[in-house]
N, C-alpha and C. Protein backbone atom coordinates (compact mmCIF):
# COMPACT_ATOMS: atom_id res chain seq x y z
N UNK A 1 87.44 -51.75 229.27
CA UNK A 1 88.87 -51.66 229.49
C UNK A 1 89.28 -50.19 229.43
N UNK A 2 90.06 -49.87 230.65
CA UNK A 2 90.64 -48.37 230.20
C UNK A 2 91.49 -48.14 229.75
N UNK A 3 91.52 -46.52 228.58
CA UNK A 3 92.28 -46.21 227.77
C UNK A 3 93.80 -46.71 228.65
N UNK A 4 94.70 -47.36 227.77
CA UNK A 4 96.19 -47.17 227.82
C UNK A 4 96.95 -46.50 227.22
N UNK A 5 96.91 -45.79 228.64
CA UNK A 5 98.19 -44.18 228.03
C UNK A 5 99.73 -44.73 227.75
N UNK A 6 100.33 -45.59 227.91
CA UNK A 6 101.38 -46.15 227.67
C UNK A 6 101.16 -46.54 226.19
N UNK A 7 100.00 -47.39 225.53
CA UNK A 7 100.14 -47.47 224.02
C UNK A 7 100.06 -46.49 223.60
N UNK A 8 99.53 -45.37 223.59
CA UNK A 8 98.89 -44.07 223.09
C UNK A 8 99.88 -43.15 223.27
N UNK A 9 100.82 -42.73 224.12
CA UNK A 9 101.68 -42.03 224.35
C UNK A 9 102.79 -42.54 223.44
N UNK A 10 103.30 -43.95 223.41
CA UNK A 10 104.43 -44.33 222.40
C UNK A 10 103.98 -44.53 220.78
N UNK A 11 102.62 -44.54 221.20
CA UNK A 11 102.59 -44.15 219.13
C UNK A 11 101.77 -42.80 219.34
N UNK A 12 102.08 -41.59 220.18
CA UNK A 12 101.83 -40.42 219.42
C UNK A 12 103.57 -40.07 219.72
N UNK A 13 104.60 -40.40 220.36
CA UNK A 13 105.77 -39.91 220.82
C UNK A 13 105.86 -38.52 220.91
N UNK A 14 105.04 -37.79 221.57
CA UNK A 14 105.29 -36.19 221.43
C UNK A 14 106.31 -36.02 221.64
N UNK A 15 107.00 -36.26 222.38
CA UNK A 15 108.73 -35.88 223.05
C UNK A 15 109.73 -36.27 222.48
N UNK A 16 109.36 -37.08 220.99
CA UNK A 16 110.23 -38.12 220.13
C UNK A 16 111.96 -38.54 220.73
N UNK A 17 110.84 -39.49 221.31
CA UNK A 17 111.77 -40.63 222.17
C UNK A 17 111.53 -41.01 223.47
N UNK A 18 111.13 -39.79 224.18
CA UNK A 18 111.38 -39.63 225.46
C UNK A 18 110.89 -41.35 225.96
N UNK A 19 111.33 -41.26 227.16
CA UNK A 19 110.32 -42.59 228.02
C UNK A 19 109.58 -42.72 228.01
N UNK A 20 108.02 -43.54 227.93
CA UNK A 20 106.80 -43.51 228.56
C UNK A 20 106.99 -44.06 229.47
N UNK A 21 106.59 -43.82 230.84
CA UNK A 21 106.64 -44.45 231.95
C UNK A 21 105.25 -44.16 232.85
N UNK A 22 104.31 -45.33 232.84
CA UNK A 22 102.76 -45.11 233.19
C UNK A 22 102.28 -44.49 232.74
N UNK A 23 101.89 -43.07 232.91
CA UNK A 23 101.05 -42.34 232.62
C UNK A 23 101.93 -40.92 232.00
N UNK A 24 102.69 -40.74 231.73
CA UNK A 24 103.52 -40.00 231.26
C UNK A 24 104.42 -40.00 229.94
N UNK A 25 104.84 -39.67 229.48
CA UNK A 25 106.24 -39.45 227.98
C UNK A 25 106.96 -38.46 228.77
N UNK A 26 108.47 -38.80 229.21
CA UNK A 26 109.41 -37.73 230.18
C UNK A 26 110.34 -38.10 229.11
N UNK A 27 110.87 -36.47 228.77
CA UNK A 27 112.93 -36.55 228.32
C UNK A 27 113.57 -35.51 229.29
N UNK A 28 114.25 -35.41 228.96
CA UNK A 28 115.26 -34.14 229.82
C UNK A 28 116.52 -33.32 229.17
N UNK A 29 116.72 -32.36 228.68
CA UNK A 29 117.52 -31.66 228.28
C UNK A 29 118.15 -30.73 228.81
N UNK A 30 119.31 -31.08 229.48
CA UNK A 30 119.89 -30.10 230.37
C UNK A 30 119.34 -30.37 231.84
N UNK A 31 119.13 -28.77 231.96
CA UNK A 31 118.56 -28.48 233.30
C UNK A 31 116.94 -29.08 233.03
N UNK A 32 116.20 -29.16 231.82
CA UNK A 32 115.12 -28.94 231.48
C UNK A 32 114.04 -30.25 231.58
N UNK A 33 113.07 -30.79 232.10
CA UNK A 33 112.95 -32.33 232.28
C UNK A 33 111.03 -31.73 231.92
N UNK A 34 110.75 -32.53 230.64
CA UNK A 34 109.92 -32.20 230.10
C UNK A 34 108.65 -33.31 229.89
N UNK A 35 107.41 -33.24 230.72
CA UNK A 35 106.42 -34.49 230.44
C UNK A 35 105.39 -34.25 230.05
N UNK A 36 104.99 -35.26 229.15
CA UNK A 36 103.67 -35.26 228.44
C UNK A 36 102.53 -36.26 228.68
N UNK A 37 101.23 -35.76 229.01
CA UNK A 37 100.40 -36.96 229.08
C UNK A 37 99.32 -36.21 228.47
N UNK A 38 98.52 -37.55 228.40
CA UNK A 38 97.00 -37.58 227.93
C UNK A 38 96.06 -36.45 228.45
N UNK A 39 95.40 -35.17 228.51
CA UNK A 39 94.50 -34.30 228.75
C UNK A 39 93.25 -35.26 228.56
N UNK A 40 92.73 -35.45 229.72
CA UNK A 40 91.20 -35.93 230.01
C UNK A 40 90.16 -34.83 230.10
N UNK A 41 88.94 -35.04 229.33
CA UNK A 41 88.08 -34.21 229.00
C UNK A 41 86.93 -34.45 230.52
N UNK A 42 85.73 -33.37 230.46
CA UNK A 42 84.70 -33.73 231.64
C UNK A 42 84.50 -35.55 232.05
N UNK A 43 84.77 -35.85 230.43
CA UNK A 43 84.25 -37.24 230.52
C UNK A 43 85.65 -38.09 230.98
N UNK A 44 85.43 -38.90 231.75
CA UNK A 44 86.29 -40.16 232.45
C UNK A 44 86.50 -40.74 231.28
N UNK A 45 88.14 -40.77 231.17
CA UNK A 45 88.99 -41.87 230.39
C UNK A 45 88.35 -41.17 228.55
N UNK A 46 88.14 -40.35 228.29
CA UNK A 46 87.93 -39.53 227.08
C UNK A 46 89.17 -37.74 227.34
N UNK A 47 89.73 -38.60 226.23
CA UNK A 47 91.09 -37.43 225.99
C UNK A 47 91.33 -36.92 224.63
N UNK A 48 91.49 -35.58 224.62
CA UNK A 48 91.16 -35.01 223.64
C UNK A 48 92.31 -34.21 223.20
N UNK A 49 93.52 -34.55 223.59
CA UNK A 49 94.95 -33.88 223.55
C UNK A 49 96.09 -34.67 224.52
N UNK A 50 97.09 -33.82 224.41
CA UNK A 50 98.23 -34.19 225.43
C UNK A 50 98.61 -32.09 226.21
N UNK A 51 99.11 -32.67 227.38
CA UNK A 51 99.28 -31.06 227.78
C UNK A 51 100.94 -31.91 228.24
N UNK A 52 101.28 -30.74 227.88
CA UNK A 52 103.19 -30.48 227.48
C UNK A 52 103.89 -29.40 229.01
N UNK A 53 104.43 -29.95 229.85
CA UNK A 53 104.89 -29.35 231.02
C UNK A 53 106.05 -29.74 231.36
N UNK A 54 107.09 -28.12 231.09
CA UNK A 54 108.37 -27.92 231.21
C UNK A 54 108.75 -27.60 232.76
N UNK A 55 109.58 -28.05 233.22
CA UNK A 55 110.09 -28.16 234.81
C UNK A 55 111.53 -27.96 234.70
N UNK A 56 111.88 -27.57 235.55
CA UNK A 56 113.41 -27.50 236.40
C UNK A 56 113.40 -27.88 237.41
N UNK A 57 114.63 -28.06 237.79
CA UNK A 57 114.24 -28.53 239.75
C UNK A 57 114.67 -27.49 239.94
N UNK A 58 115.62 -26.42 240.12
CA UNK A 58 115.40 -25.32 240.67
C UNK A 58 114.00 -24.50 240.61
N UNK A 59 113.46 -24.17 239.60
CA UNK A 59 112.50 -23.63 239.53
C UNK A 59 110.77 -24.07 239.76
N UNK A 60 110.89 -25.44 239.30
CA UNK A 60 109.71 -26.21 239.46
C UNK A 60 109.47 -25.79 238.01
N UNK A 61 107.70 -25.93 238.02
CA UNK A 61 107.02 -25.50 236.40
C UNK A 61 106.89 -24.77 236.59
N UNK A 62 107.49 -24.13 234.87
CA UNK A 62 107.96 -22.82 234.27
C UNK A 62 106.75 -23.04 233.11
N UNK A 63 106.40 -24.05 232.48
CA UNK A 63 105.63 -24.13 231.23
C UNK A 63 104.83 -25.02 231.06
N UNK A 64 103.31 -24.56 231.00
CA UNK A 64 102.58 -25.96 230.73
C UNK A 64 101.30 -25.56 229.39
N UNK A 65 101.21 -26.41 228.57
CA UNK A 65 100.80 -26.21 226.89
C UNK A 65 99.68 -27.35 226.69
N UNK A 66 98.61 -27.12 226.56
CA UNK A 66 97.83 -27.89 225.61
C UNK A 66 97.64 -27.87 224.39
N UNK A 67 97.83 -29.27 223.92
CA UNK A 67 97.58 -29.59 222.13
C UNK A 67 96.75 -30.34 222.07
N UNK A 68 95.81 -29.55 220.74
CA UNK A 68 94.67 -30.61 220.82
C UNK A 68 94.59 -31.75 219.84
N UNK A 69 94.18 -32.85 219.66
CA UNK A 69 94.41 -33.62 218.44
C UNK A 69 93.83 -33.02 217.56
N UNK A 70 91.99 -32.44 217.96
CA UNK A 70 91.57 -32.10 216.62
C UNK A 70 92.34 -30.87 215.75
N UNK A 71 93.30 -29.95 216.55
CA UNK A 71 93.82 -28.70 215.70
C UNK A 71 95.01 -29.29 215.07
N UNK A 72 95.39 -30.84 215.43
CA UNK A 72 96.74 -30.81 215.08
C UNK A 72 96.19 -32.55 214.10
N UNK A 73 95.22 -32.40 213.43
CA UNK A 73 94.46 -33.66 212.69
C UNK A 73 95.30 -35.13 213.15
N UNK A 74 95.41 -35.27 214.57
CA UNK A 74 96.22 -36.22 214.87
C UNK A 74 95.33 -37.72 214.54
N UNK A 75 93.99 -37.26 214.69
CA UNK A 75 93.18 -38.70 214.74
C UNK A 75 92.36 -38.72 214.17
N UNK A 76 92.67 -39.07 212.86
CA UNK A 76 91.30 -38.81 211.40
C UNK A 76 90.08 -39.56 211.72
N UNK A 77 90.44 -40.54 212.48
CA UNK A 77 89.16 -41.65 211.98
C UNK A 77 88.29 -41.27 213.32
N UNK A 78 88.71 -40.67 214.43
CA UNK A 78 88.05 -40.51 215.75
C UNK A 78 87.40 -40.03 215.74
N UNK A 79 86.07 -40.50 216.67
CA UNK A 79 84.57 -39.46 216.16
C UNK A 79 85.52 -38.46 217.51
N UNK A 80 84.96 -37.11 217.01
CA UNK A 80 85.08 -36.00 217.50
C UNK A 80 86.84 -35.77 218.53
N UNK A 81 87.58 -36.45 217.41
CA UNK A 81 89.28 -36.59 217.62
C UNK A 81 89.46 -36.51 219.38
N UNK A 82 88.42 -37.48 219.28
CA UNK A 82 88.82 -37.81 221.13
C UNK A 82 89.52 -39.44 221.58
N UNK A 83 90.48 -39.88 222.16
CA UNK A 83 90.49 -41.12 222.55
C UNK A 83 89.91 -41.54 223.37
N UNK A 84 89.32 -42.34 223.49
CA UNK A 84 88.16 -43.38 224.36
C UNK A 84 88.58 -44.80 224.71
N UNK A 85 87.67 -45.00 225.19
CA UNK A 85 88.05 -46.76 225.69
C UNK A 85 87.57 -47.53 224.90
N UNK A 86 86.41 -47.07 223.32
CA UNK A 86 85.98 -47.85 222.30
C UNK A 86 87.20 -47.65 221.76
N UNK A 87 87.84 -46.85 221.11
CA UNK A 87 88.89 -46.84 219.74
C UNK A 87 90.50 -46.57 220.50
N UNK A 88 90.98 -46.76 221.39
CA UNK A 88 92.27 -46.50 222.03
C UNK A 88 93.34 -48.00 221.27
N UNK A 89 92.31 -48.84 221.53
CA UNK A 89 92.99 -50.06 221.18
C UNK A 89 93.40 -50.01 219.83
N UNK A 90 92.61 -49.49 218.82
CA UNK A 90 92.88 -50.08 217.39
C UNK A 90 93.78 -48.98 217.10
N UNK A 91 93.46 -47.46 217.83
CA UNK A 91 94.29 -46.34 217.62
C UNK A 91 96.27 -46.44 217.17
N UNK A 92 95.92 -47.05 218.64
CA UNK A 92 97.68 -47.57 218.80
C UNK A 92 98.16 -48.77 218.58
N UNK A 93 97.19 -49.70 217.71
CA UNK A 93 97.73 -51.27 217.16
C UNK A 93 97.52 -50.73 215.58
N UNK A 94 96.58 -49.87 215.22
CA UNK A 94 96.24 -49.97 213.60
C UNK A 94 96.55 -48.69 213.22
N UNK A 95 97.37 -47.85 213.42
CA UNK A 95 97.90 -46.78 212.54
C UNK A 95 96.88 -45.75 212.15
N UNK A 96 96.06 -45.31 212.93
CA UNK A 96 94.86 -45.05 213.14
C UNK A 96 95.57 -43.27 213.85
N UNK A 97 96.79 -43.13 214.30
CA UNK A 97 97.29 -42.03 215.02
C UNK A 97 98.07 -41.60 213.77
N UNK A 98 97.92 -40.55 213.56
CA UNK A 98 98.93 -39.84 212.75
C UNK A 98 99.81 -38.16 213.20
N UNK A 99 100.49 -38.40 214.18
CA UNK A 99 101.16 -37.55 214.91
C UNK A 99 102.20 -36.34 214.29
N UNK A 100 102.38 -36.52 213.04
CA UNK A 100 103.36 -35.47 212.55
C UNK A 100 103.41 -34.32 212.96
N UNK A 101 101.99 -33.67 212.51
CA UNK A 101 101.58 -32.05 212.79
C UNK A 101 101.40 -32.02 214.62
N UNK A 102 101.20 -32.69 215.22
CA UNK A 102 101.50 -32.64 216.66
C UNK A 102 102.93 -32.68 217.58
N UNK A 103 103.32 -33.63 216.70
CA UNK A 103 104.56 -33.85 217.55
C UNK A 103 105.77 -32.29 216.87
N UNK A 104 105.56 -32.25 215.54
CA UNK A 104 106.39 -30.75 214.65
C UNK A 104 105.84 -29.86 216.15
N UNK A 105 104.44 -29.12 216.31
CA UNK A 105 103.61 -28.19 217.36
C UNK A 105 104.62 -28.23 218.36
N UNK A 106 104.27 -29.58 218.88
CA UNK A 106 105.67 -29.78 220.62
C UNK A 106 106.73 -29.61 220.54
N UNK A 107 107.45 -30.03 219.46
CA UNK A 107 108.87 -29.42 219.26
C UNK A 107 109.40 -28.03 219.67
N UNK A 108 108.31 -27.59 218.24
CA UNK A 108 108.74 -25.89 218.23
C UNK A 108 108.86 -25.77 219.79
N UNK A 109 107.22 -26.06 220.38
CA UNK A 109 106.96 -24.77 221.83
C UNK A 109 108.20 -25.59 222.46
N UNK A 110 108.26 -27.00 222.62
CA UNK A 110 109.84 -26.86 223.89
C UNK A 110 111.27 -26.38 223.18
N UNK A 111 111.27 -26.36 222.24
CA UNK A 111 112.76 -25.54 221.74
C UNK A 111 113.01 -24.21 222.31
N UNK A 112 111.83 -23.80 222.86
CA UNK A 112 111.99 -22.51 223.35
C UNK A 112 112.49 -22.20 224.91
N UNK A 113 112.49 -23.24 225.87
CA UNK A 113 112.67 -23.64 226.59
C UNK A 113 114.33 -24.37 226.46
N UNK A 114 114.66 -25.37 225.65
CA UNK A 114 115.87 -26.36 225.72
C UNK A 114 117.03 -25.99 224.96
N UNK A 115 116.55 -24.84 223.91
CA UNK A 115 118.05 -24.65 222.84
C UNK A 115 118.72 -23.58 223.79
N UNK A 116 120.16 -23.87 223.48
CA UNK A 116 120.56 -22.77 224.03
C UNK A 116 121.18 -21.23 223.43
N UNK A 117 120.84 -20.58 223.81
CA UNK A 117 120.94 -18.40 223.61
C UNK A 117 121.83 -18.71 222.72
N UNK A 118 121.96 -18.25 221.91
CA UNK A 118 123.57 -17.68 220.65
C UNK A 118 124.30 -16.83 221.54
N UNK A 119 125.62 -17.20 221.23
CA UNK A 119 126.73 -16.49 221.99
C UNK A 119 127.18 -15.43 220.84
């Protein structure tokens, strides 16, 4: 069975809240429309992060960020903090994801992008 980025994306919520929609986590702030998905490694359906890409429609992409689980201890129990098609399932049914220090990481870098200048 292949990994489901739809369970995996709503229990890591990098974008805390945003939509998952297929293969994606999208919010939008402002002008600013921001999506996150799963980073796939050499290996098929083995992901080892989420990469974070800030857009405008005037501009197109302005910003794109990889986070890795293992720097951000998102997945204690994962051999070599990768998601796979063995442990995806129990990941996102058994509390097996622990997203704090990842999702805090994504914050910061899009705040830099979405807050707005001091007047």
């Amino acid at each position: 069975m292949p990994v489901s980025h739809t369970c995996i994306l709503t229990a890591l919520d990098v974008l805390d809240g945003g939509a998952v929609e297929g293969r994606v986590q999208i919010t939008r702030s402002g002008p600013v429309i921001i999506t996150a998905h799963l980073h796939e490694t050499i290996r098929q359906d083995v992901y080892d992060g989420v990469t974070v890409i800030v857009t405008t429609l005037a501009a197109g992409e302005i910003a794109r960020n990889f986070f890795s689980f293992s720097q951000h201890s998102t997945l204690p129990k994962a051999e070599n903090s990768k998601v796979t098609t063995d442990n995806h399932h129990d990941m996102a049914m058994g509390g097996d994801i622990t997203p704090a220090r990842l999702r805090s990481s994504v914050a910061t870098y899009i705040a830099h992008f979405t807050e707005s200048p001091a007047s």
